[in-house]
N, C-alpha and C. Protein backbone atom coordinates (compact mmCIF):
# COMPACT_ATOMS: atom_id res chain seq x y z
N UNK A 1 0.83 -1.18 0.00
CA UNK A 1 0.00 0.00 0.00
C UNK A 1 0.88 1.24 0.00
N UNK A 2 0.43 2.22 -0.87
CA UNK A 2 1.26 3.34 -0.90
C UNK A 2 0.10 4.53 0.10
N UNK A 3 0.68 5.84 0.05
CA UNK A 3 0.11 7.23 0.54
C UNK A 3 0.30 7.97 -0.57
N UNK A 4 -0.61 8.71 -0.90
CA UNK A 4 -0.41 9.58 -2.16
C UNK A 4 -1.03 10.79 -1.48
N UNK A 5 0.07 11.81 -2.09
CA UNK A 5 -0.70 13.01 -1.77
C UNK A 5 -1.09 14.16 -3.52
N UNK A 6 -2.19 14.67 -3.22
CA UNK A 6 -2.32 15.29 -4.52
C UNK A 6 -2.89 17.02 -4.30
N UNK A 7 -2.14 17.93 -4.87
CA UNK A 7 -2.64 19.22 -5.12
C UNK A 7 -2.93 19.29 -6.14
N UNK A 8 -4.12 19.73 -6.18
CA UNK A 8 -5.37 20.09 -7.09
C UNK A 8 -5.86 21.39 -7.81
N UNK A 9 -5.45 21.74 -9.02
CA UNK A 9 -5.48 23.26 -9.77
C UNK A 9 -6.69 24.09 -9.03
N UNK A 10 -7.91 23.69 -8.27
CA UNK A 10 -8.88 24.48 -7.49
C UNK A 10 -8.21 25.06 -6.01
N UNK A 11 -6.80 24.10 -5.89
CA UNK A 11 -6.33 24.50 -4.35
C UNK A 11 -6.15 23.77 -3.57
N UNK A 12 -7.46 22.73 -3.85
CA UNK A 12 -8.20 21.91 -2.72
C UNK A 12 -6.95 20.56 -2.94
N UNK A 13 -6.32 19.69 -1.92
CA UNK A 13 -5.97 18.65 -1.73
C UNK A 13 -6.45 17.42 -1.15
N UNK A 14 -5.95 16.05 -1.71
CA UNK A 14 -6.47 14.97 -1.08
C UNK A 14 -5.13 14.25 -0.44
N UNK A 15 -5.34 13.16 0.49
CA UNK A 15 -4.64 12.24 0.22
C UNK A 15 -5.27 10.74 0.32
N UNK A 16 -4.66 9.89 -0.36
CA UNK A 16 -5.02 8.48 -0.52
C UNK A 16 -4.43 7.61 -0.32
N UNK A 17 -4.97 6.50 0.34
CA UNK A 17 -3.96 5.28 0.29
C UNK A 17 -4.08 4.14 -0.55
N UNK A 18 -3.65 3.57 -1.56
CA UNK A 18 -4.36 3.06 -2.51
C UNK A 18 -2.76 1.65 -2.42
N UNK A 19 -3.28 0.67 -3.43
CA UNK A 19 -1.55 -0.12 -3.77
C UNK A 19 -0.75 0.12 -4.70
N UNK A 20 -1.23 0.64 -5.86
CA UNK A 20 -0.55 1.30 -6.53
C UNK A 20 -0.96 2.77 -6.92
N UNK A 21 -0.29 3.46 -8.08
CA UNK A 21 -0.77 4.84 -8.43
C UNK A 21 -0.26 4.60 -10.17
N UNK A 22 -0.93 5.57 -10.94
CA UNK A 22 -0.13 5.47 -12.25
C UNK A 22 -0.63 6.74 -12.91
N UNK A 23 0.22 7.43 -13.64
CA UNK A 23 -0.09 8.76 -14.31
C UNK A 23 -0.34 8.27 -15.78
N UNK A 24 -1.45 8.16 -16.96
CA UNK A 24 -1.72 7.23 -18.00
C UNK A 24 -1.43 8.26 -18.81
N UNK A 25 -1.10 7.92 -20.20
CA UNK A 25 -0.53 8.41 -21.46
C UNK A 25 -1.61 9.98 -21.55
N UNK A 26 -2.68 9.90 -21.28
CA UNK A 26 -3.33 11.30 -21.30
C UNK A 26 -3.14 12.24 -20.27
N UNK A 27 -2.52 12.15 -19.02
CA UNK A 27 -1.86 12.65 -17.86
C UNK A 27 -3.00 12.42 -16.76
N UNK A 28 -3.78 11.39 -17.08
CA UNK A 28 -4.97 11.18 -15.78
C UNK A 28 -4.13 10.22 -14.54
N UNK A 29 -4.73 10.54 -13.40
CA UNK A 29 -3.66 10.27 -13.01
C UNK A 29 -4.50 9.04 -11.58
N UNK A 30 -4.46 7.68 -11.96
CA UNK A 30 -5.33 6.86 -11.73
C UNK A 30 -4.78 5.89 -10.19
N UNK A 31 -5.51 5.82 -9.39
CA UNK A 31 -5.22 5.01 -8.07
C UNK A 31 -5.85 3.69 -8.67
N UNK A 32 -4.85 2.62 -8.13
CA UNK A 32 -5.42 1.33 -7.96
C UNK A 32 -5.18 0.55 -6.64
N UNK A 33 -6.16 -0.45 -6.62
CA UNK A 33 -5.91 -1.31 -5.32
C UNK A 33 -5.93 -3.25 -6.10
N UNK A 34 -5.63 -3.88 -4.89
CA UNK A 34 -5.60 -5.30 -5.63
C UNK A 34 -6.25 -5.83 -4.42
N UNK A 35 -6.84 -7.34 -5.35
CA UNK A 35 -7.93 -8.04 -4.42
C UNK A 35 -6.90 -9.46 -3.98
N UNK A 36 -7.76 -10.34 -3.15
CA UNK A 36 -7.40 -11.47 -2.49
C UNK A 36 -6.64 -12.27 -3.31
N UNK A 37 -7.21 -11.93 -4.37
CA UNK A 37 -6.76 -12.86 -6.27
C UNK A 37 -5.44 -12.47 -6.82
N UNK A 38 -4.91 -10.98 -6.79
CA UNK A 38 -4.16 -10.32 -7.73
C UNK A 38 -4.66 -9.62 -8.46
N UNK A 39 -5.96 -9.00 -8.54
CA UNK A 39 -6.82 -8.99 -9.85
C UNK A 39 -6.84 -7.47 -9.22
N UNK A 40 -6.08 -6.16 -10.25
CA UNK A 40 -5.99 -5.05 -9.55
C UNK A 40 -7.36 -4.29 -10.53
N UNK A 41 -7.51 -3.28 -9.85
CA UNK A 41 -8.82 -2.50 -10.20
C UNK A 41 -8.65 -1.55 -10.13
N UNK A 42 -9.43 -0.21 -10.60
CA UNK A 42 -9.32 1.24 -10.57
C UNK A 42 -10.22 2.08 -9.10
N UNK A 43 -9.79 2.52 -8.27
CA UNK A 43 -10.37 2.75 -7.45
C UNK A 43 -11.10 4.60 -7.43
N UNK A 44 -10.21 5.58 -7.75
CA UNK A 44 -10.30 6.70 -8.41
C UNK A 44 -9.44 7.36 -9.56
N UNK A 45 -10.23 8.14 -10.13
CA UNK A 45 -9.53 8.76 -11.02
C UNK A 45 -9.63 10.04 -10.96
N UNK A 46 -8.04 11.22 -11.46
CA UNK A 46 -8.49 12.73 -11.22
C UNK A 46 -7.96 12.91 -12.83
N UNK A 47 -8.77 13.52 -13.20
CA UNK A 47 -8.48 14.12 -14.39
C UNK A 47 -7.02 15.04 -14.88
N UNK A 48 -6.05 14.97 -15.76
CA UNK A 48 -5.11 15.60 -16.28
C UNK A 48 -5.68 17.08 -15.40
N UNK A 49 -5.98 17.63 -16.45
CA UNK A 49 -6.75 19.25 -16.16
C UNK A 49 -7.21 19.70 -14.58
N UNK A 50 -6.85 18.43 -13.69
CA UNK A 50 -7.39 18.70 -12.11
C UNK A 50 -6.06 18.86 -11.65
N UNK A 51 -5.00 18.51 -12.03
CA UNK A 51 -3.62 17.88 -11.23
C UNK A 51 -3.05 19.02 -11.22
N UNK A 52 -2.49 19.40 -9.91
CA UNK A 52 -1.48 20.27 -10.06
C UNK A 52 0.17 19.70 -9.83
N UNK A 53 -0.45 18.85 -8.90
CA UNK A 53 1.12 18.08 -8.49
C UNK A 53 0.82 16.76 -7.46
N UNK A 54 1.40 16.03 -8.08
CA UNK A 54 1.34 14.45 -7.56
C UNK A 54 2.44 14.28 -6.60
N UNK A 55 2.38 13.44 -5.36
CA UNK A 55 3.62 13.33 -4.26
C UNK A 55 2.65 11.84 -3.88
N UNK A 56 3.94 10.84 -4.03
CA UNK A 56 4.32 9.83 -3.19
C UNK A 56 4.59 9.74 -1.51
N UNK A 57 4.50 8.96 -1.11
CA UNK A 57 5.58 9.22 0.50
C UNK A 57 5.94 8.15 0.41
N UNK A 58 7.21 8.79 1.02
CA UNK A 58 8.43 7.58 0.41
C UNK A 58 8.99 7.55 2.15
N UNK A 59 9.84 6.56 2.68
CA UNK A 59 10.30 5.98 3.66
C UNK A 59 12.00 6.16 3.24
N UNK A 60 12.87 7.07 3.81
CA UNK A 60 14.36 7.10 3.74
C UNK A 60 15.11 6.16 4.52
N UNK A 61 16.22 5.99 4.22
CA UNK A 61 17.06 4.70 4.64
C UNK A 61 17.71 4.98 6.19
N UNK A 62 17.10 5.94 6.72
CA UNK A 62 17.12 6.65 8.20
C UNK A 62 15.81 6.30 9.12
N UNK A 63 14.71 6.48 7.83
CA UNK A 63 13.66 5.92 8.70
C UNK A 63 12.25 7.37 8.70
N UNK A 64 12.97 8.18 8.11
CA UNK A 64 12.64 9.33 8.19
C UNK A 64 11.90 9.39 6.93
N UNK A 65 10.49 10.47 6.74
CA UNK A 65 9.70 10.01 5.74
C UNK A 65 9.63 11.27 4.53
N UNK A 66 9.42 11.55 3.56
CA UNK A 66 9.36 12.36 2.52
C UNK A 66 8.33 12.74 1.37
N UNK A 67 7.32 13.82 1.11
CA UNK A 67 6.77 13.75 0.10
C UNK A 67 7.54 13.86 -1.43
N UNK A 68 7.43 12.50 -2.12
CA UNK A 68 8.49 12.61 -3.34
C UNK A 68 7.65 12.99 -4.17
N UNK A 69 7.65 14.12 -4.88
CA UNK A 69 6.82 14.43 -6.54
C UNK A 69 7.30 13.84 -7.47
N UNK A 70 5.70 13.06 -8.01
CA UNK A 70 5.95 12.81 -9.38
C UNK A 70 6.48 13.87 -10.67
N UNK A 71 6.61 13.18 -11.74
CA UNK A 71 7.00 13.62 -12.78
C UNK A 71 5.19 14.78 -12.99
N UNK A 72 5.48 15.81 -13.94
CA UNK A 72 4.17 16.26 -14.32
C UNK A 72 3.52 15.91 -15.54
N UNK A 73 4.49 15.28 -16.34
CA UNK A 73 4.11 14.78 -17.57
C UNK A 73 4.94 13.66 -17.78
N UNK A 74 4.22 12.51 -18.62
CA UNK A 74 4.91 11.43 -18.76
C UNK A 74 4.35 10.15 -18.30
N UNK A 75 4.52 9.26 -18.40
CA UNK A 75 3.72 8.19 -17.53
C UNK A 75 4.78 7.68 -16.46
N UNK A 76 4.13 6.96 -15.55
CA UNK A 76 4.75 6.68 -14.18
C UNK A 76 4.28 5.86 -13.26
N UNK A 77 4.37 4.92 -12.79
CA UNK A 77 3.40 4.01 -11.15
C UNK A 77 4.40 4.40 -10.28
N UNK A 78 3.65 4.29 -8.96
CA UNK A 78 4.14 4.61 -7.41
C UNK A 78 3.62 3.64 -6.75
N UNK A 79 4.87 3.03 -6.10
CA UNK A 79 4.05 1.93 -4.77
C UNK A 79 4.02 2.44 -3.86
C-alpha cells in the first residue's frame, strides 16, 4: 500500500492510500488497489486538467519520511 498526496489546480488537496498509483498516457492520473486474487482494479480517477502536483511518500534509509513528486508529464506508477 502506498500514501499519495495530490494538489489540485482548485487548491483543494487529497490524500489516498491506494496499492498502486499510475499517471496514463493522457496525464490522468489513476489510483489502484488489488484483491485477495491479484486482480488489480481502478479505485479513483483525477483528471489531467485537475492535477497540479502528484507526491508519493516515500520511507528514507534513516527511517525518516518524505513527500516525493511525481514527474508532471509522462507516464509513471508509485508503490
Amino acid at each position: 500500500m502506498g500514501t499519495f498526496f495530490m494538489k489540485l489546480t482548485d487548491g483543494s488537496e487529497m490524500i489516498l492510500t491506494a496499492g498502486r498509483a499510475t499517471r496514463t498516457g493522457s496525464g490522468d492520473v489513476a489510483f489502484e488497489s488489488v484483491d485477495a486474487r491479484g486482480n488489480w482494479s481502478v479505485i479513483c480517477t483525477v483528471k489531467a486538467e485537475r492535477v497540479a502536483n502528484a507526491y508519493v511518500r516515500k520511507v528514507r534509509e534513516d527511517g525518516s519520511t518524505l513527500w516525493e513528486e511525481q514527474t508532471a508529464e509522462g507516464r509513471w506508477w508509485a508503490y
